[in-house]
Protein backbone atom coordinates (compact mmCIF):
# COMPACT_ATOMS: atom_id res chain seq x y z
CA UNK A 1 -3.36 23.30 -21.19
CA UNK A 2 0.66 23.15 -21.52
CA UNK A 3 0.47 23.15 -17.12
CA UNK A 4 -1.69 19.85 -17.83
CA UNK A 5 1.12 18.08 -20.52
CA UNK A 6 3.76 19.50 -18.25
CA UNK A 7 2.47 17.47 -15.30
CA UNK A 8 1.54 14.38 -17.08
CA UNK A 9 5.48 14.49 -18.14
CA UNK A 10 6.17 14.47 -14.63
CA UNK A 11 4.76 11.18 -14.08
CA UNK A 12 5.32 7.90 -15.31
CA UNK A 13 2.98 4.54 -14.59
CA UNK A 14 4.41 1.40 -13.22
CA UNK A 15 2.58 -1.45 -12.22
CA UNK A 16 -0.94 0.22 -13.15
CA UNK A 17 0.64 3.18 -10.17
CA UNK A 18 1.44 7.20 -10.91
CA UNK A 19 5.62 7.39 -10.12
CA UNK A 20 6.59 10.79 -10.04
CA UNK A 21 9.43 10.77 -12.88
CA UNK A 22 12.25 12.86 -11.31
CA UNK A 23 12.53 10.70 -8.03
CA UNK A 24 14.95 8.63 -8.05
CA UNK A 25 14.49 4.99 -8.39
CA UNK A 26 14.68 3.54 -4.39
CA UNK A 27 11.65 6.05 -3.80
CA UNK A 28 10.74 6.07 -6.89
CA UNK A 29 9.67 2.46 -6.83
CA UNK A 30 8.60 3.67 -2.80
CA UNK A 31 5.76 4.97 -3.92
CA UNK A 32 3.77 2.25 -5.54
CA UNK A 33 1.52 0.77 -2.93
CA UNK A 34 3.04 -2.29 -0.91
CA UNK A 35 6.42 -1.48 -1.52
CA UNK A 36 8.70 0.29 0.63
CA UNK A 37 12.12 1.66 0.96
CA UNK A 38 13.80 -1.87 2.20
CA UNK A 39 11.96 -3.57 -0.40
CA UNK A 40 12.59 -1.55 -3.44
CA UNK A 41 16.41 -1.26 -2.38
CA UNK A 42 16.48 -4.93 -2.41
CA UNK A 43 15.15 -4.89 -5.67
CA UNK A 44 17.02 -2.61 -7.07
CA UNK A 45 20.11 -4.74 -5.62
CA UNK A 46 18.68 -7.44 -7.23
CA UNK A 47 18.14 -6.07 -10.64
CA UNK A 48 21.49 -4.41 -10.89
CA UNK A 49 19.56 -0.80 -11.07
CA UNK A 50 21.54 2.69 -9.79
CA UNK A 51 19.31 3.45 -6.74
CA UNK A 52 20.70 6.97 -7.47
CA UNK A 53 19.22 6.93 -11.16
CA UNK A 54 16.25 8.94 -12.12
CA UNK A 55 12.94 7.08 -12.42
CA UNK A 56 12.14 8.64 -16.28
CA UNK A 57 15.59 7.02 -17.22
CA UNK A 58 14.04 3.60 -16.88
CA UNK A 59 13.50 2.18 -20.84
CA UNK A 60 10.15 -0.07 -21.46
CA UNK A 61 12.11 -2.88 -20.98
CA UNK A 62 13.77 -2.42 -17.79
CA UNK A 63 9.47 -1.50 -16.86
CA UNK A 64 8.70 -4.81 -18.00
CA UNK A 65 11.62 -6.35 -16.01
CA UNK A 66 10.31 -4.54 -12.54
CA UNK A 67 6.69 -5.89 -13.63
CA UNK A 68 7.73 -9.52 -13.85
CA UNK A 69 10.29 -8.90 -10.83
CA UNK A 70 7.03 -7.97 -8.66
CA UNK A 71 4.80 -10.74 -10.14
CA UNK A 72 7.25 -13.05 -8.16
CA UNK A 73 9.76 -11.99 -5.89
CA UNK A 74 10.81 -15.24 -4.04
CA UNK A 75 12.02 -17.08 -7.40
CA UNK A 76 13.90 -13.65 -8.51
CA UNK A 77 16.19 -13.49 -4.84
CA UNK A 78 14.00 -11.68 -2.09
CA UNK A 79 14.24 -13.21 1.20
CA UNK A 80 10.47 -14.36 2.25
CA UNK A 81 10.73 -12.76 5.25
CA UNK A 82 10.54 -9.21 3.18
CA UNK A 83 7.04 -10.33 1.61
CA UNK A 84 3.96 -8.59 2.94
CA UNK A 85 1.79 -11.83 2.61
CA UNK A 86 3.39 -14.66 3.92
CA UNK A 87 1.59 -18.22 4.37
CA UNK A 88 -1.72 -16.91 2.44
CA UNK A 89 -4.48 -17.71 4.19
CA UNK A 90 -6.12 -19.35 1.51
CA UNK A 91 -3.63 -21.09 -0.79
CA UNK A 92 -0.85 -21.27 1.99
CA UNK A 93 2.06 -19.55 -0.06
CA UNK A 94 4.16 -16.20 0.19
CA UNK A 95 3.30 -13.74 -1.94
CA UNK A 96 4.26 -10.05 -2.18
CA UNK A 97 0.92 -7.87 -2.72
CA UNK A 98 0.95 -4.83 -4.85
CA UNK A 99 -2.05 -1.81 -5.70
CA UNK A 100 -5.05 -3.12 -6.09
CA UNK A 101 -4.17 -6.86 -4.55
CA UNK A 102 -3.56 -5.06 -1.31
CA UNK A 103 -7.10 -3.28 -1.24
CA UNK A 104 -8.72 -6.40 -2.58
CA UNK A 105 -6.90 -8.65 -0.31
CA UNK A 106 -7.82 -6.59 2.85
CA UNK A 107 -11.75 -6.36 2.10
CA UNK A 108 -11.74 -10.22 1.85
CA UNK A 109 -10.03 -10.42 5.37
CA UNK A 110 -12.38 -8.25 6.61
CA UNK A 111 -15.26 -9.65 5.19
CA UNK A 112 -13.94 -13.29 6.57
CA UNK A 113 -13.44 -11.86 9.90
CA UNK A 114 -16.51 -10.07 10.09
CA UNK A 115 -18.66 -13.80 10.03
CA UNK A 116 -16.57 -14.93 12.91
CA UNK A 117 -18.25 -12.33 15.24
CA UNK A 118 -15.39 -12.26 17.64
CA UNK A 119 -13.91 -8.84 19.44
CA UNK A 120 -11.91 -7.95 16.67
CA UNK A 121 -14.57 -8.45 14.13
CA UNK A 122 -16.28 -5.85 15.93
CA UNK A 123 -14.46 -3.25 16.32
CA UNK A 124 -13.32 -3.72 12.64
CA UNK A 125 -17.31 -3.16 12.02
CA UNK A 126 -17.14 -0.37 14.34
CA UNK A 127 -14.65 1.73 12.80
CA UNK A 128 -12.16 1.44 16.01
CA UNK A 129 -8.57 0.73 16.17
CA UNK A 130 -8.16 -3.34 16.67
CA UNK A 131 -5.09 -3.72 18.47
CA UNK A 132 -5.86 -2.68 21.64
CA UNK A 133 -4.74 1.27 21.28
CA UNK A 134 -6.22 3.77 23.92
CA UNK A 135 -9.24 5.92 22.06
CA UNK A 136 -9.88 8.67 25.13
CA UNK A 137 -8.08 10.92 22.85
CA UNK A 138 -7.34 9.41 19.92
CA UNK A 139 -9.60 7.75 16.94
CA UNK A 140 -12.38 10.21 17.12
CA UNK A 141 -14.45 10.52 14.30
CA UNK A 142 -17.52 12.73 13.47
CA UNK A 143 -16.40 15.40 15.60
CA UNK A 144 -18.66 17.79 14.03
CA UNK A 145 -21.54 16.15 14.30
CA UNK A 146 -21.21 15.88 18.09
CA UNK A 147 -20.21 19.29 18.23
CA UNK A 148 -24.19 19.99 16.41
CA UNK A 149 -25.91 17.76 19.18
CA UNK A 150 -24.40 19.72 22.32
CA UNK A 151 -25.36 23.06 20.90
CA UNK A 152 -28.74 21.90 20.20
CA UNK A 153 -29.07 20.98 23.86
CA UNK A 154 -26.86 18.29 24.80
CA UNK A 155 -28.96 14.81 26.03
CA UNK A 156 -32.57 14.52 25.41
């Protein structure tokens, strides 16, 4: 029980994302999902944050702050070429994509793509790497279950 309360100490949540609390706050702010190091030292330039500061140092309102800094980056100072969704497909405007929007935002593509029925669409469908990568060695998947057919006898 006290390992349990220890651990849960050891994390904070930002942005609906488990931070480990003693990193400091460039990979701190690393770790939530569609930031990086570049971006969160730019934001942390930004906000006028210590990059060297510990992450459980942040108060609630400097949490809130890095909330509505990520809601939109572009009006706050970040370049648009640092945004991970530029020129939306659907609405035409940079945006910077964060947790869940990333996840979310990736299905749709591939769900869009998918009715096109082109090559990429395909391989997409197929489980295979899209951008032309070599897959002799590489991108193998279910290697135990072709490991069960040859045993059994190899081709039928």
């Amino acid at each position: 029980m006290a390992r349990e309360v220890k651990q849960q100490a050891e994390l904070m949540r930002i942005v609906g994302t488990d931070v480990r609390a003693n990193s400091d706050l460039l990979h701190g702010f690393a770790q939530i999902k569609g930031l990086g190091i570049m971006f969160s030292n730019a934001m942390c330039h930004v906000l006028k944050f210590d990059k060297a500061r510990k992450m459980n140092s942040l108060t609630e309102k400097e949490i809130e702050t890095v909330e509505n800094f990520l809601s939109d980056p572009v009006k706050k100072g970040i370049p648009t070429w640092m945004l991970n969704n530029r020129q939306d497909y659907t609405t035409g405007e940079n945006q910077h994509l964060i947790a869940k929007d990333i996840d979310f935002h990736q299905l749709q593509f591939r769900r869009r793509v998918s009715k096109l029925k082109t090559y990429k669409s395909l391989r997409y469908r197929a489980n295979l790497p899209v951008r032309g990568q070599r897959t002799k060695s590489n991108f193998r998947r279910n290697k135990t279950l072709a490991a069960m057919k040859s045993k059994k006898g190899g081709r039928n």
